[in-house]
PDB file of N, CA and C in Angstrom:
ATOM      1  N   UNK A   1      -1.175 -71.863 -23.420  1.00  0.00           N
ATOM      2  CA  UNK A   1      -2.352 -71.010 -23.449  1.00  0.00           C
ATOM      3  C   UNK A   1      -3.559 -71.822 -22.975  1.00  0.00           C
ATOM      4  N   UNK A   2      -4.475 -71.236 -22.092  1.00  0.00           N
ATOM      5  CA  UNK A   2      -5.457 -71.864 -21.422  1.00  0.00           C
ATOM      6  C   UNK A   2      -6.601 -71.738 -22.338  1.00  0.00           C
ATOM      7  N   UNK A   3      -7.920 -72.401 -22.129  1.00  0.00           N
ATOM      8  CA  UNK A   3      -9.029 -71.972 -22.688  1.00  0.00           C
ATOM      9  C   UNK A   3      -9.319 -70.870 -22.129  1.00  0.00           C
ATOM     10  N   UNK A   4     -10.411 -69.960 -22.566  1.00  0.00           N
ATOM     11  CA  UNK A   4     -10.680 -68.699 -21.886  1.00  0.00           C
ATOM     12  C   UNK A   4     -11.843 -69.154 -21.045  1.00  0.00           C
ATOM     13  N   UNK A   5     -11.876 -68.930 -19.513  1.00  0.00           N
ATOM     14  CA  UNK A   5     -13.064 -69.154 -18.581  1.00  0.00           C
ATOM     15  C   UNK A   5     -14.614 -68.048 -18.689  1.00  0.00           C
ATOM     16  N   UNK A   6     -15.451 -68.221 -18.270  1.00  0.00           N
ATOM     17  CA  UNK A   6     -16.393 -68.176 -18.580  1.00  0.00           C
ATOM     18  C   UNK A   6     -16.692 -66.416 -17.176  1.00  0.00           C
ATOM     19  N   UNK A   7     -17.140 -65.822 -17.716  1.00  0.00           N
ATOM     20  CA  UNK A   7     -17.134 -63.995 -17.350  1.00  0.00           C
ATOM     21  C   UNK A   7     -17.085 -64.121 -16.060  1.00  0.00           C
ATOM     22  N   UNK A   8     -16.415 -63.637 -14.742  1.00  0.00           N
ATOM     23  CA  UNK A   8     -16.789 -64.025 -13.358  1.00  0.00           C
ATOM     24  C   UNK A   8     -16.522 -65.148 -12.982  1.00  0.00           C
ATOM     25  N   UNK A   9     -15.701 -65.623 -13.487  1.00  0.00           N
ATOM     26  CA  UNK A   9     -15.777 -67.087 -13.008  1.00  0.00           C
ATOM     27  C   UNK A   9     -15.062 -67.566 -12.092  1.00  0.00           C
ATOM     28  N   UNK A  10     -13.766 -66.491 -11.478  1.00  0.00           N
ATOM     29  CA  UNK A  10     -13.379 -66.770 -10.242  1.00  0.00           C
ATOM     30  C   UNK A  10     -12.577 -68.092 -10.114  1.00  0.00           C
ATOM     31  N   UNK A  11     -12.004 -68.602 -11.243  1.00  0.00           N
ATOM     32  CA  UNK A  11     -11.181 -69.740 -11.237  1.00  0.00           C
ATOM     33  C   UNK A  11      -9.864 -69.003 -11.440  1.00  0.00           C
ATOM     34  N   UNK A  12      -9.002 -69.591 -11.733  1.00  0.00           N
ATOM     35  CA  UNK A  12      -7.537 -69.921 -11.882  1.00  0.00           C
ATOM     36  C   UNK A  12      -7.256 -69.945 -13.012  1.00  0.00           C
ATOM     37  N   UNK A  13      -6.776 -69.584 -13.937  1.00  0.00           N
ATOM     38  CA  UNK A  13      -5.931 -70.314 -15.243  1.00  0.00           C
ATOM     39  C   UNK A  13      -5.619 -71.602 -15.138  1.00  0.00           C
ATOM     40  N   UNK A  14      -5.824 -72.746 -15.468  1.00  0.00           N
ATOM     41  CA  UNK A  14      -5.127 -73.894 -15.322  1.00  0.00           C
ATOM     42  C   UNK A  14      -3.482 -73.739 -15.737  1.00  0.00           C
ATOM     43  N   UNK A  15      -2.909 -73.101 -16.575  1.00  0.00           N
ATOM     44  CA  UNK A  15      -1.682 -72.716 -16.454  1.00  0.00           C
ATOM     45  C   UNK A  15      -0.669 -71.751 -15.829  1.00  0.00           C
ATOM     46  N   UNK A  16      -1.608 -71.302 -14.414  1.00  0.00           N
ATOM     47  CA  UNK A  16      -1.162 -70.146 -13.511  1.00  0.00           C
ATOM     48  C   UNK A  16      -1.177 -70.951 -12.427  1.00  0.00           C
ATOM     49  N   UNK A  17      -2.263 -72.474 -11.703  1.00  0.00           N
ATOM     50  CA  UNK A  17      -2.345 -72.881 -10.856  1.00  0.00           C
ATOM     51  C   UNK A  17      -0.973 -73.482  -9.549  1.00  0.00           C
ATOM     52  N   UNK A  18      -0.075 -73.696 -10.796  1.00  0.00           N
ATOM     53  CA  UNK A  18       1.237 -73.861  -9.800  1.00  0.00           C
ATOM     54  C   UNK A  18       1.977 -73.035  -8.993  1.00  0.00           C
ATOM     55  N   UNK A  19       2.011 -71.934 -10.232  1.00  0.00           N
ATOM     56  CA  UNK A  19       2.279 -70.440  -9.777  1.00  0.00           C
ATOM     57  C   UNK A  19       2.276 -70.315  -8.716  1.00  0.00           C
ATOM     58  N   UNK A  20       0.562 -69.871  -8.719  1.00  0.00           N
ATOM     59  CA  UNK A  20      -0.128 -69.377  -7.828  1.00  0.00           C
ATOM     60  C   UNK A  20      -0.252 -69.965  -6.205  1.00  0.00           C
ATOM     61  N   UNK A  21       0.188 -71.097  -6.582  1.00  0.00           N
ATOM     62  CA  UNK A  21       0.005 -71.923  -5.420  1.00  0.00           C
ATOM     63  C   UNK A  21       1.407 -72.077  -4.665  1.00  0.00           C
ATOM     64  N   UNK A  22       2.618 -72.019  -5.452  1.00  0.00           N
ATOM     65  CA  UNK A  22       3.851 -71.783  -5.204  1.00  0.00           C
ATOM     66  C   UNK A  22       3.895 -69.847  -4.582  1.00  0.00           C
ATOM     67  N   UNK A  23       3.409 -69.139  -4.989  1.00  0.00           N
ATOM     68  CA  UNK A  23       3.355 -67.536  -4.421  1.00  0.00           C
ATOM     69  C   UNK A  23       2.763 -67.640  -3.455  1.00  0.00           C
ATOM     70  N   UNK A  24       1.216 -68.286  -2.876  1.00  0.00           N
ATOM     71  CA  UNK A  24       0.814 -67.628  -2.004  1.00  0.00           C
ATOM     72  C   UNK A  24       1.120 -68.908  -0.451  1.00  0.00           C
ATOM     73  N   UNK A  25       1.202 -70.078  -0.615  1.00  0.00           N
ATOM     74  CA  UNK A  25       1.866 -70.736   0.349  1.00  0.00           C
ATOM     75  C   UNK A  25       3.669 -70.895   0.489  1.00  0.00           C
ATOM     76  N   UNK A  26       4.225 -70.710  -0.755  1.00  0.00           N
ATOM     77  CA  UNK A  26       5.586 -71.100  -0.255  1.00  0.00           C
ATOM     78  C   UNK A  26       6.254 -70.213  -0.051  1.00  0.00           C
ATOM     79  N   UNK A  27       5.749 -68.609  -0.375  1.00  0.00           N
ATOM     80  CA  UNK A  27       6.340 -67.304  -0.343  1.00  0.00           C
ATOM     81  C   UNK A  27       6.169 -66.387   0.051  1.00  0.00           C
ATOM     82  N   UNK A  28       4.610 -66.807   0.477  1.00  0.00           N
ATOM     83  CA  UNK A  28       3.698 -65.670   1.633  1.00  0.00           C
ATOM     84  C   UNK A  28       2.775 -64.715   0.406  1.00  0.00           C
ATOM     85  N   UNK A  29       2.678 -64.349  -0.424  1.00  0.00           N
ATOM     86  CA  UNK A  29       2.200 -63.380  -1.168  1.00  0.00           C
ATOM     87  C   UNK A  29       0.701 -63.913  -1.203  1.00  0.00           C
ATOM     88  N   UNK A  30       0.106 -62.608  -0.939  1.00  0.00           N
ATOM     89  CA  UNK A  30      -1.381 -62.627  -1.264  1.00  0.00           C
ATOM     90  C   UNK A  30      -2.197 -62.501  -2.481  1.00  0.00           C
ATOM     91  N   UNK A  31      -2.197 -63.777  -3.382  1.00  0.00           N
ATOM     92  CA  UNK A  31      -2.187 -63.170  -4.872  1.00  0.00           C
ATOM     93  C   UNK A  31      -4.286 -62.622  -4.455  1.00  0.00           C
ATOM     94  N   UNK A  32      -4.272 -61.447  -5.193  1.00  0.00           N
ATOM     95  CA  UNK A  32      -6.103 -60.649  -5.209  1.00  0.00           C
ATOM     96  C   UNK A  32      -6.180 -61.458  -6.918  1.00  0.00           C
ATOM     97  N   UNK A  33      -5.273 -61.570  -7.901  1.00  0.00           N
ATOM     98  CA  UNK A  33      -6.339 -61.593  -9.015  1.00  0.00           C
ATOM     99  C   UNK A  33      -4.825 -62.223  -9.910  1.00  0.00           C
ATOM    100  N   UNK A  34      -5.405 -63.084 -11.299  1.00  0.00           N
ATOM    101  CA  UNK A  34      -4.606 -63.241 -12.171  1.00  0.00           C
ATOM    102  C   UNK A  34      -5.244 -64.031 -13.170  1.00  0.00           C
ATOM    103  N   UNK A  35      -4.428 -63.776 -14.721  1.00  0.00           N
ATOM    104  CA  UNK A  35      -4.623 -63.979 -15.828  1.00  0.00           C
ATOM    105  C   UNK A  35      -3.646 -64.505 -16.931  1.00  0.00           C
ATOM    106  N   UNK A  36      -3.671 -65.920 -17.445  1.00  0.00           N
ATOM    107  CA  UNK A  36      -2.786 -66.089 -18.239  1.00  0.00           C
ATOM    108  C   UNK A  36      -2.727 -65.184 -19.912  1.00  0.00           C
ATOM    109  N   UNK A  37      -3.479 -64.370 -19.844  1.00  0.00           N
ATOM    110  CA  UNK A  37      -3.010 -63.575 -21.250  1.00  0.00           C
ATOM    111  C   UNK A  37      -4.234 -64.607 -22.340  1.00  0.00           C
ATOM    112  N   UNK A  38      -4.136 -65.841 -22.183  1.00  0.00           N
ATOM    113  CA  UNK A  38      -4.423 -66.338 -23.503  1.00  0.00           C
ATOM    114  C   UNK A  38      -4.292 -66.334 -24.775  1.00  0.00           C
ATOM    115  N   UNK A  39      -3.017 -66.195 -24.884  1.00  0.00           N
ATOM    116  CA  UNK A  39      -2.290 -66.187 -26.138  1.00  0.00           C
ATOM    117  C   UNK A  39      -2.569 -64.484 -26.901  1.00  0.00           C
ATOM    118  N   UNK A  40      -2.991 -64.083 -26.127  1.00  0.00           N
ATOM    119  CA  UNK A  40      -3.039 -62.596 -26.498  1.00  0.00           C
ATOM    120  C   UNK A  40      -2.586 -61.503 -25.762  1.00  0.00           C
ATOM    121  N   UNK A  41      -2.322 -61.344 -24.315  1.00  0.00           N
ATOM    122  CA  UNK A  41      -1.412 -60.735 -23.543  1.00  0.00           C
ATOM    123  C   UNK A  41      -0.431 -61.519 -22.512  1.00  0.00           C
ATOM    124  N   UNK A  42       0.068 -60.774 -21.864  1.00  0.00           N
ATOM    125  CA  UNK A  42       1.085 -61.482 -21.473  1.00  0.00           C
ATOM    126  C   UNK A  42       0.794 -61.870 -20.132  1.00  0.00           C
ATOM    127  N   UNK A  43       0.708 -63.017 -19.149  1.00  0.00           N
ATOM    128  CA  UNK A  43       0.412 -63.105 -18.230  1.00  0.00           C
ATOM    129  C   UNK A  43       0.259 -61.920 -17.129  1.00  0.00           C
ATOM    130  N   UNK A  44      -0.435 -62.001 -16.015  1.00  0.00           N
ATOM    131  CA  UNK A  44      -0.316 -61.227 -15.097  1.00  0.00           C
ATOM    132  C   UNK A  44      -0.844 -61.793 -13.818  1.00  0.00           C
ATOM    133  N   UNK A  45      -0.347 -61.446 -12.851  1.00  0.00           N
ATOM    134  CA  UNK A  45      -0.830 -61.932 -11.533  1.00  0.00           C
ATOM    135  C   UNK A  45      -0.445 -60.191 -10.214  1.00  0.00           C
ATOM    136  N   UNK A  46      -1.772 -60.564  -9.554  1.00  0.00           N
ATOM    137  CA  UNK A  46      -1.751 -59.088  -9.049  1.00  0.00           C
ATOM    138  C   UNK A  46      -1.649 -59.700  -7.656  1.00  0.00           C
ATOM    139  N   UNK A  47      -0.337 -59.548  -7.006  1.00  0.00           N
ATOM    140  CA  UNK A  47      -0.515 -59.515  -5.502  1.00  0.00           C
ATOM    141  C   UNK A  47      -0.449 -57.826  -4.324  1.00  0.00           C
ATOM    142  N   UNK A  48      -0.688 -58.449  -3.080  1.00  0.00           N
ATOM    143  CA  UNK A  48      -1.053 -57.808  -1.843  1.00  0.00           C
ATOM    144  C   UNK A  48       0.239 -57.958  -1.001  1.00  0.00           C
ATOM    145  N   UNK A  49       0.973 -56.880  -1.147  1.00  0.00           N
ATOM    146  CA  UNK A  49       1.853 -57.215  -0.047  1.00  0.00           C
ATOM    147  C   UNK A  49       1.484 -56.900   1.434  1.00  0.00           C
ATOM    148  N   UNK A  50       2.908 -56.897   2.244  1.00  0.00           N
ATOM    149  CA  UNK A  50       2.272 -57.396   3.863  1.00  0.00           C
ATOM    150  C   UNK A  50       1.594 -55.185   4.005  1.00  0.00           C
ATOM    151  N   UNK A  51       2.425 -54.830   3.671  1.00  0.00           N
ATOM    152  CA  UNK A  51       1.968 -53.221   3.973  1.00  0.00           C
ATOM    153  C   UNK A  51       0.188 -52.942   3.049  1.00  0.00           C
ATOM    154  N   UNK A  52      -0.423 -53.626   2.263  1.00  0.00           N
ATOM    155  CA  UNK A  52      -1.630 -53.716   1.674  1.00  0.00           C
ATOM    156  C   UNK A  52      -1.280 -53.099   0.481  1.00  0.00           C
ATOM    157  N   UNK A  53      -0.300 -53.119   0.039  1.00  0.00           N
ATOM    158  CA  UNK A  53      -0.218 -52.479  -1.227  1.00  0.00           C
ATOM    159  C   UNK A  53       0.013 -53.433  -2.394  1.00  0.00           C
ATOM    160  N   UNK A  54      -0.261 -52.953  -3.807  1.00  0.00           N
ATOM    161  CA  UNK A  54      -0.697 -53.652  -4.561  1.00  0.00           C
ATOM    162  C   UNK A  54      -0.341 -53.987  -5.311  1.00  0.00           C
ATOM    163  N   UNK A  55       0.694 -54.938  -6.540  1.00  0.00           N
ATOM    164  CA  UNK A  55       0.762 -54.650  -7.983  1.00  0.00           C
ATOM    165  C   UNK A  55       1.201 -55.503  -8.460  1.00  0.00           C
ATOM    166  N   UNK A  56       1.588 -55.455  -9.974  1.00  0.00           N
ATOM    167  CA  UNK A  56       1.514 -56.676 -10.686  1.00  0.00           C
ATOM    168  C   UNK A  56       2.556 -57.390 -10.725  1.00  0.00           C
ATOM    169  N   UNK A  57       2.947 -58.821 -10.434  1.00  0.00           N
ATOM    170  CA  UNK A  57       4.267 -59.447  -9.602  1.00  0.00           C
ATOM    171  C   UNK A  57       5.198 -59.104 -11.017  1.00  0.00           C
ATOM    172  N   UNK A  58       5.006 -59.348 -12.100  1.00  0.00           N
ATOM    173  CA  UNK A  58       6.006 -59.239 -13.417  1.00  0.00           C
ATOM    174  C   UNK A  58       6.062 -58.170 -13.770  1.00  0.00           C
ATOM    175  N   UNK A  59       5.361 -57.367 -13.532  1.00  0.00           N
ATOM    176  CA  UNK A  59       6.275 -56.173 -14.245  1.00  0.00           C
ATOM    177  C   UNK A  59       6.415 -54.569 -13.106  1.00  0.00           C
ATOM    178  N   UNK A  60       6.079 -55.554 -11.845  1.00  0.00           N
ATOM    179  CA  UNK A  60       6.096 -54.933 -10.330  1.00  0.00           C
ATOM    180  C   UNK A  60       5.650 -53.140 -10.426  1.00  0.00           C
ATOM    181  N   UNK A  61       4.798 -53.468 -11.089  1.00  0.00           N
ATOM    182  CA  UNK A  61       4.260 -52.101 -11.698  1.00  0.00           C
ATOM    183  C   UNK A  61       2.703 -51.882 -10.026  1.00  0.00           C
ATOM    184  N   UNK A  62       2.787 -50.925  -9.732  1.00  0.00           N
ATOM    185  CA  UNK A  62       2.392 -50.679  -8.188  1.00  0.00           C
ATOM    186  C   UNK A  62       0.568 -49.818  -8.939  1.00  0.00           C
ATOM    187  N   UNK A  63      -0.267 -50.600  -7.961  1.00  0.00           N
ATOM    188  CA  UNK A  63      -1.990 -50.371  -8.304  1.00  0.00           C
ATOM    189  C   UNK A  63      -2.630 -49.649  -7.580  1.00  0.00           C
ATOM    190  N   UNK A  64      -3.751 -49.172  -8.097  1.00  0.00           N
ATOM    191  CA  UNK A  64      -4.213 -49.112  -6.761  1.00  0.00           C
ATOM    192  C   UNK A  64      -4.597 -49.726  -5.153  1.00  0.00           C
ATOM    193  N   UNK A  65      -4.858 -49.210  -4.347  1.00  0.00           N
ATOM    194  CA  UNK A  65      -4.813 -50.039  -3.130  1.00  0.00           C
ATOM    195  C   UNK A  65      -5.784 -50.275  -3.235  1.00  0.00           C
ATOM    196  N   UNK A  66      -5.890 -51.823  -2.508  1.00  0.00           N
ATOM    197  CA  UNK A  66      -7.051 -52.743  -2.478  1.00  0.00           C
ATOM    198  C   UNK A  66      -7.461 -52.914  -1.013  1.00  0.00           C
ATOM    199  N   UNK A  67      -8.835 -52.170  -0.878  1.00  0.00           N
ATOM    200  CA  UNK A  67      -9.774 -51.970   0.025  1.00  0.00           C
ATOM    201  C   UNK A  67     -10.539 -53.668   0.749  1.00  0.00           C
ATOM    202  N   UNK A  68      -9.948 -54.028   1.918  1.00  0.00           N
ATOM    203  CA  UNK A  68     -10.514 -54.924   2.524  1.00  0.00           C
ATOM    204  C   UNK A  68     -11.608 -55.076   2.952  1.00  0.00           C
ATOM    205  N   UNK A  69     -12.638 -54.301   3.417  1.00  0.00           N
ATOM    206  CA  UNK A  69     -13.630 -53.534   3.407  1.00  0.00           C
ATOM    207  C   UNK A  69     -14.614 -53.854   2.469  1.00  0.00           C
ATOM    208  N   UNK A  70     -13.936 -53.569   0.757  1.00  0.00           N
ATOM    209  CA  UNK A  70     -15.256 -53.823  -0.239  1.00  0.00           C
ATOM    210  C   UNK A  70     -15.279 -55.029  -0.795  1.00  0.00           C
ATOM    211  N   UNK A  71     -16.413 -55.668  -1.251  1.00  0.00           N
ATOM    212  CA  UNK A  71     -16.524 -56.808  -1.788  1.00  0.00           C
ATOM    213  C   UNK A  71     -16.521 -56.303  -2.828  1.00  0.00           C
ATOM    214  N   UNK A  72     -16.148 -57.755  -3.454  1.00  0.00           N
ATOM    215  CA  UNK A  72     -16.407 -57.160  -5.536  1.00  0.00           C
ATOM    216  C   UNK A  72     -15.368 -56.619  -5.902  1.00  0.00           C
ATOM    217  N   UNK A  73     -13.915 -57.028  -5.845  1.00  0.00           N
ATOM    218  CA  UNK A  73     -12.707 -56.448  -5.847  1.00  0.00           C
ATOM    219  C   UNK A  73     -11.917 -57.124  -6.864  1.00  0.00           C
ATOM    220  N   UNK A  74     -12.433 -58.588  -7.259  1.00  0.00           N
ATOM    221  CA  UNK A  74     -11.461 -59.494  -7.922  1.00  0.00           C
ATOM    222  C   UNK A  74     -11.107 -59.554  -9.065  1.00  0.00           C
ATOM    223  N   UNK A  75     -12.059 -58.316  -9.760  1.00  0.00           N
ATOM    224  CA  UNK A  75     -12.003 -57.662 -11.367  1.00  0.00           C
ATOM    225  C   UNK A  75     -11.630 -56.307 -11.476  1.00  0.00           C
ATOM    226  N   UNK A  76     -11.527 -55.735 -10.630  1.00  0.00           N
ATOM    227  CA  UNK A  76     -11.295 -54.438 -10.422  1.00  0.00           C
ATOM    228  C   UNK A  76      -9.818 -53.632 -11.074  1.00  0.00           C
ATOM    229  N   UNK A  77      -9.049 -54.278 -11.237  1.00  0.00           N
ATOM    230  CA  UNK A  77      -7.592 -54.095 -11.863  1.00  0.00           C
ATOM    231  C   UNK A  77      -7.519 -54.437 -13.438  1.00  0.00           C
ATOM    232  N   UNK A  78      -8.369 -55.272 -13.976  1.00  0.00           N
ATOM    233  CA  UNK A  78      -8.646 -55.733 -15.018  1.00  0.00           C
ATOM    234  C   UNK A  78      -9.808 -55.259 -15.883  1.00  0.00           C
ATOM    235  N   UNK A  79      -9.375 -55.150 -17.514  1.00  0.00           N
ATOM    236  CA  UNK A  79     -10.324 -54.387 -18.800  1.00  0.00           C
ATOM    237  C   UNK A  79     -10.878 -55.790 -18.909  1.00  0.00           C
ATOM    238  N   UNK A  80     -11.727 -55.888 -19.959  1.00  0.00           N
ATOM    239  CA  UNK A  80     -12.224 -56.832 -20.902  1.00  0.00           C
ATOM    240  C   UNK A  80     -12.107 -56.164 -22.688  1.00  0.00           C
ATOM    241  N   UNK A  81     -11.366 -56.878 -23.361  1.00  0.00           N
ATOM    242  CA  UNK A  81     -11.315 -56.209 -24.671  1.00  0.00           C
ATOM    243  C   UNK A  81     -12.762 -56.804 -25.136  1.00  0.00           C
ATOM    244  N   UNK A  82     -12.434 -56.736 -26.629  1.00  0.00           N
ATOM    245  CA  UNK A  82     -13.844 -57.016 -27.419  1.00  0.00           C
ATOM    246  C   UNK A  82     -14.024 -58.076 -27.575  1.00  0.00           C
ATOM    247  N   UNK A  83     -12.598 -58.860 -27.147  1.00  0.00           N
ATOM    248  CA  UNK A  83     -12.987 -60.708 -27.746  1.00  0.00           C
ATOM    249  C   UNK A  83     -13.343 -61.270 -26.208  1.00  0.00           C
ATOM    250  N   UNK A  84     -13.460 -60.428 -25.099  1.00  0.00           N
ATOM    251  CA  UNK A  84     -13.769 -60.518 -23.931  1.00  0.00           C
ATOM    252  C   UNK A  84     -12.545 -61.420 -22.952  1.00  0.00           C
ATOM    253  N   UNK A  85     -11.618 -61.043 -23.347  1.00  0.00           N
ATOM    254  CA  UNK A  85     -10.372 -61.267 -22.574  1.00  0.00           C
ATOM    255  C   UNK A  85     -10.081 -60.687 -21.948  1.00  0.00           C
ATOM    256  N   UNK A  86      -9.411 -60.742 -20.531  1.00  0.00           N
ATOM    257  CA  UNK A  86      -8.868 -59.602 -19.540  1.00  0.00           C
ATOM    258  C   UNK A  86      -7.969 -59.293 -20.128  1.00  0.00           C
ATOM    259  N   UNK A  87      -7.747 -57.820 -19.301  1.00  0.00           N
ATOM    260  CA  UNK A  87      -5.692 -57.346 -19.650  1.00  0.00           C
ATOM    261  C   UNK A  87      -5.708 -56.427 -17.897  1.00  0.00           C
ATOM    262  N   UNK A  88      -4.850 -55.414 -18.272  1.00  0.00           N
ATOM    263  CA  UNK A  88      -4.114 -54.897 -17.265  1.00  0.00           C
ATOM    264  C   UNK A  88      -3.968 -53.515 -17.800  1.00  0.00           C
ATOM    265  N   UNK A  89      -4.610 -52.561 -17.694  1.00  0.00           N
ATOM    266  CA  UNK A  89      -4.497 -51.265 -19.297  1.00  0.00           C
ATOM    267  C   UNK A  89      -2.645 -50.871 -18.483  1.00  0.00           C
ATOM    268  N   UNK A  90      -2.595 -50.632 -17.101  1.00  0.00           N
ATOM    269  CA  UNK A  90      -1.357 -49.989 -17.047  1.00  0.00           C
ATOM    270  C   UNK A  90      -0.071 -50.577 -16.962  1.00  0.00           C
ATOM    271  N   UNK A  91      -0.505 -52.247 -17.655  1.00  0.00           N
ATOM    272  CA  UNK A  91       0.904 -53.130 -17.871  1.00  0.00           C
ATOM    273  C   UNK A  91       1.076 -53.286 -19.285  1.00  0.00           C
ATOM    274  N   UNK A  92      -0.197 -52.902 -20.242  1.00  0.00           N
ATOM    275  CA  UNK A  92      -0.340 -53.137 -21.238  1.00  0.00           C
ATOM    276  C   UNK A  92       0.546 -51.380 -22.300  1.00  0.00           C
ATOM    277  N   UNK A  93       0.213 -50.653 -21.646  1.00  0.00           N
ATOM    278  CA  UNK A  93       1.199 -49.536 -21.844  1.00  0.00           C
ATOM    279  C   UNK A  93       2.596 -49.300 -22.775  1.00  0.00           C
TER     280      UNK A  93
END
């Protein structure tokens, strides 16, 4: 479990960084967004496949499509509960 990063902060999980780095150079996947849970949900990582479509690599649950076009996209798939942690409401289901 990582510390929790700071609102916007546009980093990495330090315990997703291998992952992530193993998905989007050794496997081609375009990861848009991800979250280690922090000991309160269960990881998630949201990639872009080659057709632009969208969804969450573990539980390959399919998102909305992600608009190349708009900025301001990298929270867009993700809640904030009350202890201000991300989730995923339609993985969390």
């Amino acid at each position: 479990m990582c510390k929790k990063l700071p609102y916007c902060a546009r980093k990495i999980d330090p315990c997703l960084i291998e992952e992530i780095r193993l998905l989007n150079q050794d496997l081609g996947f375009k990861t848009i967004s991800s979250c280690c849970g922090h000991g309160k949900y269960e990881p998630t990582i949201i990639v872009r496949d080659e057709l632009g479509l969208c969804y969450e690599l573990y539980s390959e649950i399919q998102l909305n499509a992600y608009d190349r076009r708009k900025k301001k996209q990298f929270n867009r798939y993700y809640k904030k509960d009350s202890e201000g942690i991300y989730y995923i409401p339609e993985v969390e289901k």
